[in-house]
Protein backbone atom coordinates (compact mmCIF):
# COMPACT_ATOMS: atom_id res chain seq x y z
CA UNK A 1 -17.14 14.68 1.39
CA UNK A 2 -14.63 14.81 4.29
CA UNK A 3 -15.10 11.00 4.57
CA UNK A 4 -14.52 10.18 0.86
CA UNK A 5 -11.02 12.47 0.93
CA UNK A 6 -10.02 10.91 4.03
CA UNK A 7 -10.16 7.78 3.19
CA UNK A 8 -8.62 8.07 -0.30
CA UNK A 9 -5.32 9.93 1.64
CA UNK A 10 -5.51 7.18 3.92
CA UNK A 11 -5.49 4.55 1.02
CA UNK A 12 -3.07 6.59 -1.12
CA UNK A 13 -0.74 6.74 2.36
CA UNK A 14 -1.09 3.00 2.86
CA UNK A 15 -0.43 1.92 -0.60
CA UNK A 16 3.11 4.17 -0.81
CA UNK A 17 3.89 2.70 2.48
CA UNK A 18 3.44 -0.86 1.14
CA UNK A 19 5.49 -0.04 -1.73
CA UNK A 20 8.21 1.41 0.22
CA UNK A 21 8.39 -2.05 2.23
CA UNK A 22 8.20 -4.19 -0.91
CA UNK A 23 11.16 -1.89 -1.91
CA UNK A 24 12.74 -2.07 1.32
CA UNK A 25 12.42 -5.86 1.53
CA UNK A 26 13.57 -6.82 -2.34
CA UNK A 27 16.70 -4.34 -1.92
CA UNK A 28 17.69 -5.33 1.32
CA UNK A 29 20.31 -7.68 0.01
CA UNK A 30 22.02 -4.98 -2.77
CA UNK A 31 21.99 -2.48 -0.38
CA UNK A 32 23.98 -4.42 2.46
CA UNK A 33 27.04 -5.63 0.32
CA UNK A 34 29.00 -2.23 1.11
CA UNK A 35 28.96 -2.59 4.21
CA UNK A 36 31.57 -5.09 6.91
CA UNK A 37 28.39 -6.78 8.07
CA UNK A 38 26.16 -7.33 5.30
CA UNK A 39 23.75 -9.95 7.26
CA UNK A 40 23.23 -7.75 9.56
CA UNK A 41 22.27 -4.76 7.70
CA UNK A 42 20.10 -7.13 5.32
CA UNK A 43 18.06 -7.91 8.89
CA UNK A 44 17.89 -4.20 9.46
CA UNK A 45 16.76 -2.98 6.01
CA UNK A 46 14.05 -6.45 6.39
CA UNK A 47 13.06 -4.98 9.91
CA UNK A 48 12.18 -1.42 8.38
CA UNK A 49 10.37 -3.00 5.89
CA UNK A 50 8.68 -5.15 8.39
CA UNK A 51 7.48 -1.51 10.23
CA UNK A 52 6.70 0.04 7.27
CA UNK A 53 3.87 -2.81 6.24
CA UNK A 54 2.57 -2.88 9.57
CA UNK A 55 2.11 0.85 9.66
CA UNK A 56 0.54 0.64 5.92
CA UNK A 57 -1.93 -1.71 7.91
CA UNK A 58 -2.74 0.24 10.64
CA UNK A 59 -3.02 3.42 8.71
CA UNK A 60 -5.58 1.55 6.14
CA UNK A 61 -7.73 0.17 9.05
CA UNK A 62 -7.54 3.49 11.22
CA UNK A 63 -8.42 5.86 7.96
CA UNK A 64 -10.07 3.79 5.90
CA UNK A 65 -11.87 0.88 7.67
CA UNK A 66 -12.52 3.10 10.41
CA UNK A 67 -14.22 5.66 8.16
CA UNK A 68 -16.73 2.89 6.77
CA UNK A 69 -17.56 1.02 9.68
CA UNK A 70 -17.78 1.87 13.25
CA UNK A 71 -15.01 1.35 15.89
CA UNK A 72 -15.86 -2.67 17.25
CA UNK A 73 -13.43 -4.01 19.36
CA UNK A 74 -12.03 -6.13 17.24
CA UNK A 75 -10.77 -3.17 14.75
CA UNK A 76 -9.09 -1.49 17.88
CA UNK A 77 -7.75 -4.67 18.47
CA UNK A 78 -5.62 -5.28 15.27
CA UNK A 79 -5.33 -1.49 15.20
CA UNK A 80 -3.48 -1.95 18.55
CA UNK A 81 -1.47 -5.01 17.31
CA UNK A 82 -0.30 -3.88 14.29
CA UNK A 83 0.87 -0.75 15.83
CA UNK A 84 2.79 -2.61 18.62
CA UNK A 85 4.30 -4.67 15.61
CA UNK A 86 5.38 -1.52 14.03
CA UNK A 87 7.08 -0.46 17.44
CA UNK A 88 9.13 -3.55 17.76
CA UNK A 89 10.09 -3.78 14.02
CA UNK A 90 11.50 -0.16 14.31
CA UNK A 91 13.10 -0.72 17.33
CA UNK A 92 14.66 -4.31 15.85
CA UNK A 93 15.68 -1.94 12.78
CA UNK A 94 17.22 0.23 15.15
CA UNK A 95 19.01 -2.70 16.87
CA UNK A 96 20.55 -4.39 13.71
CA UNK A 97 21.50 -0.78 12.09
CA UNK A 98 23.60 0.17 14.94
CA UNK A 99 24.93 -3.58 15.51
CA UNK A 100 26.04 -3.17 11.72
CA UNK A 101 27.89 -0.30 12.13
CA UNK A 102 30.55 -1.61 14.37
């Protein structure tokens, strides 16, 4: 029972995540024309979105994957990649937010 719930909040959490970056990523462009470097900020938004599907991915194989099978190297593996994606879209994000402000 505590499997089937986890891995439905897992899948539930991965999906809104997903949606959030397909959001993120079609928007980008509307939401950047207010500001004095638009290109920029478009890069940013595209970088969050960019963290936001890798962390849908390693939510999805860490709670849901991981529930069904066992842990094999090769699911750590792309668990560990797709969170050290994550880190360097957020901290690109970070980057091109702050290089947009000024």
């Amino acid at each position: 029972m505590q499997k089937t719930i986890t891995m439905t909040f897992g899948g539930a959490i991965a999906v809104a995540l997903m949606l959030g970056a397909l959001y993120a990523w079609f928007n980008a462009a509307d939401r950047a024309l207010s500001s004095d470097h638009p290109d920029v900020l478009r890069w940013a938004a595209r970088s969050l979105a960019v963290a936001a599907a890798a962390g849908a991915q390693v939510v999805a194989l860490w709670l849901v994957v991981g529930r069904m099978y066992e842990n094999r190297t090769f699911n750590l593996g792309l668990r560990f990649v797709g969170a050290v994606v994550c880190c360097v879209a957020v901290v690109a994000a970070a980057a091109f937010g702050w290089a947009a402000r000024g």
